[in-house]
N, C-alpha and C. Protein backbone atom coordinates (compact mmCIF):
# COMPACT_ATOMS: atom_id res chain seq x y z
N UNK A 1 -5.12 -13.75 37.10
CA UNK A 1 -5.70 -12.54 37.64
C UNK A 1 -6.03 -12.73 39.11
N UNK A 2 -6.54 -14.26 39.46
CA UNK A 2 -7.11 -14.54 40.89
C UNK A 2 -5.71 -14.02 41.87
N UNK A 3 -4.61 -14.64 41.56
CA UNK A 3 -3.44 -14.57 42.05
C UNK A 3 -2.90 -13.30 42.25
N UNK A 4 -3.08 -12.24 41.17
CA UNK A 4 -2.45 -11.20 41.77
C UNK A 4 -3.44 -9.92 42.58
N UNK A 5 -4.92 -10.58 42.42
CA UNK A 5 -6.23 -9.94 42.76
C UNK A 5 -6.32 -8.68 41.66
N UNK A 6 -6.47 -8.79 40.82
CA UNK A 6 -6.80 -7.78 39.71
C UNK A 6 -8.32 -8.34 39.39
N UNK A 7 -9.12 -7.04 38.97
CA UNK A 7 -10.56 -7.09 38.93
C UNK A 7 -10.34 -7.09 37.07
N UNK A 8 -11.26 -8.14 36.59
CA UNK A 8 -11.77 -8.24 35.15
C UNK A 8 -11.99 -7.14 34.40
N UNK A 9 -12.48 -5.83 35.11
CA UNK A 9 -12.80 -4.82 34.58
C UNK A 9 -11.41 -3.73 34.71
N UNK A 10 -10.70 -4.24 35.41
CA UNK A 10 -9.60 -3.37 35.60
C UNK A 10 -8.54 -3.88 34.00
N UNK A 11 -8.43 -5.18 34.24
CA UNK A 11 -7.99 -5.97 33.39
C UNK A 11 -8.22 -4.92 31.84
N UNK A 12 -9.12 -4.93 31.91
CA UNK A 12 -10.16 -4.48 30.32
C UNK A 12 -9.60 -3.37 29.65
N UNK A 13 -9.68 -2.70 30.90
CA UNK A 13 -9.49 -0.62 31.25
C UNK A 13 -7.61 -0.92 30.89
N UNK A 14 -6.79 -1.53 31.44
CA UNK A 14 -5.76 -1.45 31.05
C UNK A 14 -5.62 -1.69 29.37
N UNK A 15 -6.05 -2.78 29.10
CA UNK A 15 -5.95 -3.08 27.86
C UNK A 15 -6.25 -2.36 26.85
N UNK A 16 -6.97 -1.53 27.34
CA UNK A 16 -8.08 -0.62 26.37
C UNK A 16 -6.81 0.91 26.13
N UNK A 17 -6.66 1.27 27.30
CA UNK A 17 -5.57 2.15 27.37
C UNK A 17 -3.99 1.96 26.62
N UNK A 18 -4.08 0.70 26.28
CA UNK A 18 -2.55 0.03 25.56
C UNK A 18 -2.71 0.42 24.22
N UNK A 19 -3.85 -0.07 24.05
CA UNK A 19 -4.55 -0.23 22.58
C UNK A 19 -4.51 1.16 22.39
N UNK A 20 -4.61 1.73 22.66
CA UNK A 20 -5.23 3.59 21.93
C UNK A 20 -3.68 4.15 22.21
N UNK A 21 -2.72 3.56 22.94
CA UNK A 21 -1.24 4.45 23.17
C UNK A 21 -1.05 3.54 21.83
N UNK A 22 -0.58 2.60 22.14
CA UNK A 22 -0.20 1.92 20.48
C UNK A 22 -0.52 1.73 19.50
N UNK A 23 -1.94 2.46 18.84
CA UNK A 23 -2.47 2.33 17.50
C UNK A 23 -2.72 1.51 16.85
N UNK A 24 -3.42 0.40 17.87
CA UNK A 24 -3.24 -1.40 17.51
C UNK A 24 -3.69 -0.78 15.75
N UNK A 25 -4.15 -2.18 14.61
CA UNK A 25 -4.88 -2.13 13.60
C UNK A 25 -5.85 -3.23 14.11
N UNK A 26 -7.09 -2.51 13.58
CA UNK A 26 -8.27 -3.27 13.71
C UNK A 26 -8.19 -4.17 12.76
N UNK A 27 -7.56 -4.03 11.59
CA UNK A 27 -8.43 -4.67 10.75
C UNK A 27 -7.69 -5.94 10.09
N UNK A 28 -6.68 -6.13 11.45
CA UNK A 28 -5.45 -7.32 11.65
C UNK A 28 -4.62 -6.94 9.99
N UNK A 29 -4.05 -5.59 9.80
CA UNK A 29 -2.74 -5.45 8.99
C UNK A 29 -2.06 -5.94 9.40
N UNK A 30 -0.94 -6.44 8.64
CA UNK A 30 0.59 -6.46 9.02
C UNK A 30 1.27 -6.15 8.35
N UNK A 31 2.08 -5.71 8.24
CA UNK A 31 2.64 -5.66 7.54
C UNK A 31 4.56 -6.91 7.29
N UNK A 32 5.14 -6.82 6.38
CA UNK A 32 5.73 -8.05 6.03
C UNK A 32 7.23 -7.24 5.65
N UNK A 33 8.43 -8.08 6.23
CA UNK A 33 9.42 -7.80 5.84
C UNK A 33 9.96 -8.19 4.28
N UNK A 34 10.56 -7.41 3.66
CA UNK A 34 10.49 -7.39 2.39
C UNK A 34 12.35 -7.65 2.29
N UNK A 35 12.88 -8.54 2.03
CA UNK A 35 14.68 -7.77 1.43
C UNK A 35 14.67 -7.12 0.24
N UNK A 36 15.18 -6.37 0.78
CA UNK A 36 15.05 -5.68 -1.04
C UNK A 36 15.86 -5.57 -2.02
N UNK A 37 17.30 -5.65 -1.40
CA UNK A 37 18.11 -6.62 -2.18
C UNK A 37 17.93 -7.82 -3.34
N UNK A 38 17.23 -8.90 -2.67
CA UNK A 38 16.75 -10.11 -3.34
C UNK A 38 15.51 -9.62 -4.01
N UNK A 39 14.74 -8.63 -3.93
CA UNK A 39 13.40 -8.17 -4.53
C UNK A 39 14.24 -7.68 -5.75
N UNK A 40 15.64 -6.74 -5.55
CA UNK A 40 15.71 -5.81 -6.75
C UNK A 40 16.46 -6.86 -7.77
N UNK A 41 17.01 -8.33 -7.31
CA UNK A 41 17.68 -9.08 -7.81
C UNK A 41 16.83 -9.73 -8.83
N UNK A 42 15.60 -9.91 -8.28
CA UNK A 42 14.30 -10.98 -8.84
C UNK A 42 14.01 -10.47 -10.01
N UNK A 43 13.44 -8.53 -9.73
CA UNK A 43 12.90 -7.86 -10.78
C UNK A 43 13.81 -8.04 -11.76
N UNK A 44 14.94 -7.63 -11.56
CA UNK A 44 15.97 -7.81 -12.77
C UNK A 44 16.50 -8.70 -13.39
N UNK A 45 16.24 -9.95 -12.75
CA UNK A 45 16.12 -11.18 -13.59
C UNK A 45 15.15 -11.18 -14.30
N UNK A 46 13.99 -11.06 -14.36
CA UNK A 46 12.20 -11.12 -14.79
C UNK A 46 13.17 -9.93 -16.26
N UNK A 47 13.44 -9.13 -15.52
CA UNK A 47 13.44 -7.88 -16.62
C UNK A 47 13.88 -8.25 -17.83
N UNK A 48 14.97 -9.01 -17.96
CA UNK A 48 16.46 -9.89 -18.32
C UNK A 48 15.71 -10.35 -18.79
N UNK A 49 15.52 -11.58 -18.65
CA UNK A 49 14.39 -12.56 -19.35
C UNK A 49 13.74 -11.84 -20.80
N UNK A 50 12.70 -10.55 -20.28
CA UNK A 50 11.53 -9.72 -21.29
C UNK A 50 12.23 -9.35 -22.03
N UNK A 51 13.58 -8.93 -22.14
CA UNK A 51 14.35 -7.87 -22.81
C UNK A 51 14.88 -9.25 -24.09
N UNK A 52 15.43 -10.23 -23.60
CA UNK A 52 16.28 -11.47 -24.42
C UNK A 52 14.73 -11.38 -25.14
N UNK A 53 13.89 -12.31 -24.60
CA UNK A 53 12.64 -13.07 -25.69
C UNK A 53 12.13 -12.03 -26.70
N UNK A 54 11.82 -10.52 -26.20
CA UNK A 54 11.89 -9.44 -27.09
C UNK A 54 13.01 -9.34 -28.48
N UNK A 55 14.44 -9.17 -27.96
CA UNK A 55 15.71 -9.34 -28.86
C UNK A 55 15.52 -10.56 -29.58
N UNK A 56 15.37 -11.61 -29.06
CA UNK A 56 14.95 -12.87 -29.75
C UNK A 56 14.18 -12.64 -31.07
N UNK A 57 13.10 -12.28 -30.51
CA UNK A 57 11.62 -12.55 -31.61
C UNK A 57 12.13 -11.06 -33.02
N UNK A 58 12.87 -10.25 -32.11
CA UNK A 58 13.16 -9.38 -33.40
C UNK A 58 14.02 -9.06 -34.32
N UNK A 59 15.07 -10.23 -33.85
CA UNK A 59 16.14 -10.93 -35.00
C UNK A 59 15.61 -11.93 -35.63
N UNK A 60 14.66 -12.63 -35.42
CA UNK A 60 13.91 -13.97 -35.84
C UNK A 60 12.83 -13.26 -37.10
N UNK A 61 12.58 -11.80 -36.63
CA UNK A 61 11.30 -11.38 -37.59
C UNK A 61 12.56 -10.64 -38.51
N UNK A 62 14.08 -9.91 -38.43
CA UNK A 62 14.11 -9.44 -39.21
C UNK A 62 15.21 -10.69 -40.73
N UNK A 63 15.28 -11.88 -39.81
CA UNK A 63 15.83 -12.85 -40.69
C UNK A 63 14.35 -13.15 -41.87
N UNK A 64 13.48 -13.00 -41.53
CA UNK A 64 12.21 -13.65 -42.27
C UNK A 64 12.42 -12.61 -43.80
């Protein structure tokens, strides 16, 4: 700041003006890149899985 002679309070006033054009978040959000590809791949493995151990247990109950 010494270097380019900018006053501390000028400093502030800019910053302050950035903040309210860009909608900082106060409350430190972020948000997170997601693929969703590999998300819709995951669920449907998980799904896969519930559906077999289900089929499983209800050929197992109707052999009994």
């Amino acid at each position: 700041m010494k270097l380019k002679n900018y006053k501390i309070e000028e400093v502030y006033r800019v910053m302050k003006e950035k903040v309210e054009k860009k909608g900082a978040f106060n409350n430190k959000i972020f948000l997170e890149y997601v693929d969703e590809e590999k998300q819709n791949f995951k669920e449907e493995k998980e799904l896969n899985k519930k559906f077999r151990k289900k089929k499983n247990n209800e050929s197992i109950n109707r052999n009994k």
